[in-house]
C-alpha atoms as a PDB file:
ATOM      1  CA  UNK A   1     180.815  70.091  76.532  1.00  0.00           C
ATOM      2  CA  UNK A   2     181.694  66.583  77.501  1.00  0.00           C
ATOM      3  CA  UNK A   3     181.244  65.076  81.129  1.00  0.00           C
ATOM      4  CA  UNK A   4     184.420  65.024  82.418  1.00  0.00           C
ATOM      5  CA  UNK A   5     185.050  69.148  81.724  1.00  0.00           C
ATOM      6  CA  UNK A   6     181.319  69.797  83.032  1.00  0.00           C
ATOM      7  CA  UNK A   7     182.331  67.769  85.864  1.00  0.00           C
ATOM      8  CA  UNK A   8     185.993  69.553  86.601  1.00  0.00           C
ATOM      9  CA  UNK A   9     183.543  73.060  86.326  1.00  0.00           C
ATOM     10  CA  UNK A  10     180.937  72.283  88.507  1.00  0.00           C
ATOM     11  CA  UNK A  11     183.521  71.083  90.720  1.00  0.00           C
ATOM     12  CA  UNK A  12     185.573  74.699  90.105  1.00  0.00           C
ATOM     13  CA  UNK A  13     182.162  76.245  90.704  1.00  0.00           C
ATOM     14  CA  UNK A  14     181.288  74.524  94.004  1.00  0.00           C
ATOM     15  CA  UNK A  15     184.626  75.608  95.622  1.00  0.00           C
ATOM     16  CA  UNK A  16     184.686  79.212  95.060  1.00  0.00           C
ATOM     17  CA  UNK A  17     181.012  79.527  96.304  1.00  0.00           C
ATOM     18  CA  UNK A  18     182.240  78.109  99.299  1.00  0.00           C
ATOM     19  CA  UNK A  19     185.087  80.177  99.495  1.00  0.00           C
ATOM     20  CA  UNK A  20     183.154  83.011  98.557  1.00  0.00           C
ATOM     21  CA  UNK A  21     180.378  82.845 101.341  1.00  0.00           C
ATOM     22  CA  UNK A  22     183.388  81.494 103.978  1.00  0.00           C
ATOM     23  CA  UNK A  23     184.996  84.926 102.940  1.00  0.00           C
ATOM     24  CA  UNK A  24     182.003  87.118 103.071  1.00  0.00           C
ATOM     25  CA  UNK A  25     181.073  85.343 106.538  1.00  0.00           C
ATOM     26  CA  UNK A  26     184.120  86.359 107.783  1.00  0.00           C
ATOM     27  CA  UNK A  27     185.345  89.420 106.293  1.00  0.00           C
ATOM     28  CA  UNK A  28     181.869  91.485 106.373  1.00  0.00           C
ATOM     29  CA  UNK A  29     182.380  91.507 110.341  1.00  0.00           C
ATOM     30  CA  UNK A  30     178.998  92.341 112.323  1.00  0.00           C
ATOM     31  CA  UNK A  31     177.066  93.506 109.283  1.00  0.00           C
ATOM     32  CA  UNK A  32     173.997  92.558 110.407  1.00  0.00           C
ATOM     33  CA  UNK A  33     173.323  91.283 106.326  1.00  0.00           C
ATOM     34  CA  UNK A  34     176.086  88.893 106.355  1.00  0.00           C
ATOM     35  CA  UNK A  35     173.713  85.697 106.876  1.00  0.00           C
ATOM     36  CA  UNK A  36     171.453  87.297 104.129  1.00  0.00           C
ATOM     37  CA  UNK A  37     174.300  87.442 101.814  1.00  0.00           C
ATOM     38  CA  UNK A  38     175.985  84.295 103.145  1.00  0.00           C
ATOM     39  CA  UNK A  39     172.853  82.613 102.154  1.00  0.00           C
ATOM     40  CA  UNK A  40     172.232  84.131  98.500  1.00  0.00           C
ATOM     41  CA  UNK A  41     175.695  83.067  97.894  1.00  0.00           C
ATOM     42  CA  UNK A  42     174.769  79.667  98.819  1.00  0.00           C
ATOM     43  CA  UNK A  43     171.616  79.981  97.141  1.00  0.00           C
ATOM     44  CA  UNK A  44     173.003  80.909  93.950  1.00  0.00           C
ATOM     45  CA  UNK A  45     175.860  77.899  93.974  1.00  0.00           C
ATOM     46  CA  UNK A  46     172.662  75.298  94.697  1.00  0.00           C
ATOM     47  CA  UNK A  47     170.870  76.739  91.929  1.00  0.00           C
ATOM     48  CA  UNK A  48     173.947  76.011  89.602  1.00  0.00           C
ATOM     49  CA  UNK A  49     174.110  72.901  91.400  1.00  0.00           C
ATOM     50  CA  UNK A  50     170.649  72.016  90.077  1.00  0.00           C
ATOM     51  CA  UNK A  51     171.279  72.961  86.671  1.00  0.00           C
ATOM     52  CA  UNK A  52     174.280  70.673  86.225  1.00  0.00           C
ATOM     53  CA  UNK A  53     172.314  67.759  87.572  1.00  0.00           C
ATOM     54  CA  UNK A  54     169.603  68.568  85.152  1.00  0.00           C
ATOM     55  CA  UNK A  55     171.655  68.706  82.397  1.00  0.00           C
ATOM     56  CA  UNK A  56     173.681  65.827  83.790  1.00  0.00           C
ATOM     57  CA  UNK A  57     170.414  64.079  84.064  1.00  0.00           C
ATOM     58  CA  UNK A  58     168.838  64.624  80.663  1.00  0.00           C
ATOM     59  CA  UNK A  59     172.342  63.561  78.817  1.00  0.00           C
ATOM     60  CA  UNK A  60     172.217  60.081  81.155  1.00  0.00           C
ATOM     61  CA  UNK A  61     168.232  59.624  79.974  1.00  0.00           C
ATOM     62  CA  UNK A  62     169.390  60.039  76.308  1.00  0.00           C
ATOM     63  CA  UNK A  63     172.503  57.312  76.780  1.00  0.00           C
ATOM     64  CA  UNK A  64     170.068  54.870  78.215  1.00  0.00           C
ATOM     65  CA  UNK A  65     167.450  55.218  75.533  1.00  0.00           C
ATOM     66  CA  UNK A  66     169.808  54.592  73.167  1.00  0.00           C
ATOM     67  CA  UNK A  67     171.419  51.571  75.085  1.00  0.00           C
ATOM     68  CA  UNK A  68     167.936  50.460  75.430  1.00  0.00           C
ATOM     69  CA  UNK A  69     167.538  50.886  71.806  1.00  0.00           C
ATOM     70  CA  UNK A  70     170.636  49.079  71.165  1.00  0.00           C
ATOM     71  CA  UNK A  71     170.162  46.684  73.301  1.00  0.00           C
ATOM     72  CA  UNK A  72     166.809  45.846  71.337  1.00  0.00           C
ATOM     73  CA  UNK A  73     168.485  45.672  67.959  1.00  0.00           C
ATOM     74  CA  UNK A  74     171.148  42.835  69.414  1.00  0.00           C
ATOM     75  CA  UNK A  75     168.187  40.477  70.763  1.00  0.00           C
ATOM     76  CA  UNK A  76     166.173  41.199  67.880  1.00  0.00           C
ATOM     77  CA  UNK A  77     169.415  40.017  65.863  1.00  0.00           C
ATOM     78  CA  UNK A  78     169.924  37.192  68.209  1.00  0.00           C
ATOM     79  CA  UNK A  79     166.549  35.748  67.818  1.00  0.00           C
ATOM     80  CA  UNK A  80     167.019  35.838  63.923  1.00  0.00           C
ATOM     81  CA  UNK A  81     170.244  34.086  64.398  1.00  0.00           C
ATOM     82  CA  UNK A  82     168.432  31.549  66.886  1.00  0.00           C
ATOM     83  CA  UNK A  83     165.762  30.510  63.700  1.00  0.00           C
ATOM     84  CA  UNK A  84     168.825  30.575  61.601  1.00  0.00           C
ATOM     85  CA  UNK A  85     170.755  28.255  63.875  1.00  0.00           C
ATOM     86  CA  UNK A  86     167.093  25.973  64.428  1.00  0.00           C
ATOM     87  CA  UNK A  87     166.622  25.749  60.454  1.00  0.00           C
ATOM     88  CA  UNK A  88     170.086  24.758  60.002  1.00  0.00           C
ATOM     89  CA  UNK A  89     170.216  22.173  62.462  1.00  0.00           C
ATOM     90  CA  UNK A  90     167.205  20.556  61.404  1.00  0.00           C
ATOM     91  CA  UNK A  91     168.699  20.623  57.519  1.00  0.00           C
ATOM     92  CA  UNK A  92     171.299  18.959  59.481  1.00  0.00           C
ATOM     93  CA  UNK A  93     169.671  15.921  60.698  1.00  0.00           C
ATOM     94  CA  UNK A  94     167.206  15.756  57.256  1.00  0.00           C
ATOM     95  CA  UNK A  95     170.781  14.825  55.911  1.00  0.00           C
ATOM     96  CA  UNK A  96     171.947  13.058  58.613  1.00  0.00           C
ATOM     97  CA  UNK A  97     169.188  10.899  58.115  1.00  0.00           C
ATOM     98  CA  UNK A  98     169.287  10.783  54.497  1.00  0.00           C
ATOM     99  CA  UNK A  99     173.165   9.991  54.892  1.00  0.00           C
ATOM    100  CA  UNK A 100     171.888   7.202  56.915  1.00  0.00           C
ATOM    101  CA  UNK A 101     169.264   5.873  54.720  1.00  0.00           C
ATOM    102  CA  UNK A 102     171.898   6.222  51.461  1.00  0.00           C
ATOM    103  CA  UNK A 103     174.443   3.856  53.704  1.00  0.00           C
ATOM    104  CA  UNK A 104     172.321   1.620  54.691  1.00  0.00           C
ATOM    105  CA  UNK A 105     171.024   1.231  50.840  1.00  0.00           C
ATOM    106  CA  UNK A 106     175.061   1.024  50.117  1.00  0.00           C
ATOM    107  CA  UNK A 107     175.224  -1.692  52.573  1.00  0.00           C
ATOM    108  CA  UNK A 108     172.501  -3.972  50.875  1.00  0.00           C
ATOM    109  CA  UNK A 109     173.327  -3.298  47.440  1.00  0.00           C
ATOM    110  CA  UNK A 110     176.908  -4.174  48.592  1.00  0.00           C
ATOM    111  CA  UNK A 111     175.131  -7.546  50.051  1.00  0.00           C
ATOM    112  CA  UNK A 112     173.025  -8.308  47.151  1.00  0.00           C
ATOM    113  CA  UNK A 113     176.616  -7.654  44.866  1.00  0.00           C
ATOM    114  CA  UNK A 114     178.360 -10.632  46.378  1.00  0.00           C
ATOM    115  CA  UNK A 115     175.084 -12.985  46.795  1.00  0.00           C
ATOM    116  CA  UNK A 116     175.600 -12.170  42.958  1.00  0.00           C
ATOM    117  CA  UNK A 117     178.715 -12.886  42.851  1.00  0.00           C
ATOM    118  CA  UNK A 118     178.320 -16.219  44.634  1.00  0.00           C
ATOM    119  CA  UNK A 119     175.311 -17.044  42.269  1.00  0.00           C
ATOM    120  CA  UNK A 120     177.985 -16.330  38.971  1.00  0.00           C
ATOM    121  CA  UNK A 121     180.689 -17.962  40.509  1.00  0.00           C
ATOM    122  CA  UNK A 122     178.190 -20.894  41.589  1.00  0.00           C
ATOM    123  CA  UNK A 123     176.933 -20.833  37.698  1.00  0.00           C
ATOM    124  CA  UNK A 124     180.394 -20.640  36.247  1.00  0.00           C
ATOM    125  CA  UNK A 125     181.798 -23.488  38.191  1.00  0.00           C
ATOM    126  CA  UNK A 126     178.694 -25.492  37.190  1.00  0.00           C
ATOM    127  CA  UNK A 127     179.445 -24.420  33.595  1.00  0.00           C
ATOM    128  CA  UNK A 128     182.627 -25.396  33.636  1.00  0.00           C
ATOM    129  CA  UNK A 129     181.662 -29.176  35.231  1.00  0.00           C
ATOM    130  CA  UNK A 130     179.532 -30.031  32.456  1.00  0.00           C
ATOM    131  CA  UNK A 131     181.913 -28.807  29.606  1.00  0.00           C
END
């Protein structure tokens, strides 16, 4: 039985034990048992009472161990997806860094390309004086 029914029932329950012991209070007249019965009624209703917050009880234990449980699972997860995140972030500045190193190589092979190119322009103008 879910909750909300088991809730509605108790609820059910707890009025007509009220209404039974109000009507027994009133309607036995000078019985001299009416508080003895009075109170069994009572007694009875508490006792139901009990069992439905035992029950309610012992169904709220079981949610929260499996919360808990869940709740375990996600930070485990989280932590593996914290390393993940860490290892990929350092691969990403190991190539940032090699990125770097492979422009700055770019740059002075670009640099030693035109001293080149001013040495064979230099040469072929010098060729082309003494022919």
């Amino acid at each position: 039985m879910d909750r909300k029914k088991m809730e509605t029932l108790v609820l059910i329950v707890g009025t007509l034990v009220v209404a039974a012991a109000l009507i027994m209070y009133f309607v036995m007249g000078d019985n001299p048992s009416k508080p003895l019965y009075t109170n069994i009624v009572f007694a009875v209703g508490f006792l139901c009472y009990i069992a439905y917050n035992t029950i309610t009880t012992s169904g709220l234990q079981k949610e929260i161990k499996d919360l808990n449980g869940h709740i375990n699972g996600l930070k485990t997860e989280l932590e593996e997806r914290r390393a993940d995140i860490a290892k990929l972030e350092q691969d990403l500045r190991n190539k940032n860094e090699e990125l770097k190193a492979k422009a700055d190589e770019a740059a002075k092979l670009e640099s030693d390309l035109q001293n080149l190119q001013k040495d064979f322009d230099a040469l072929k103008s010098q060729k082309e004086a003494e022919s």
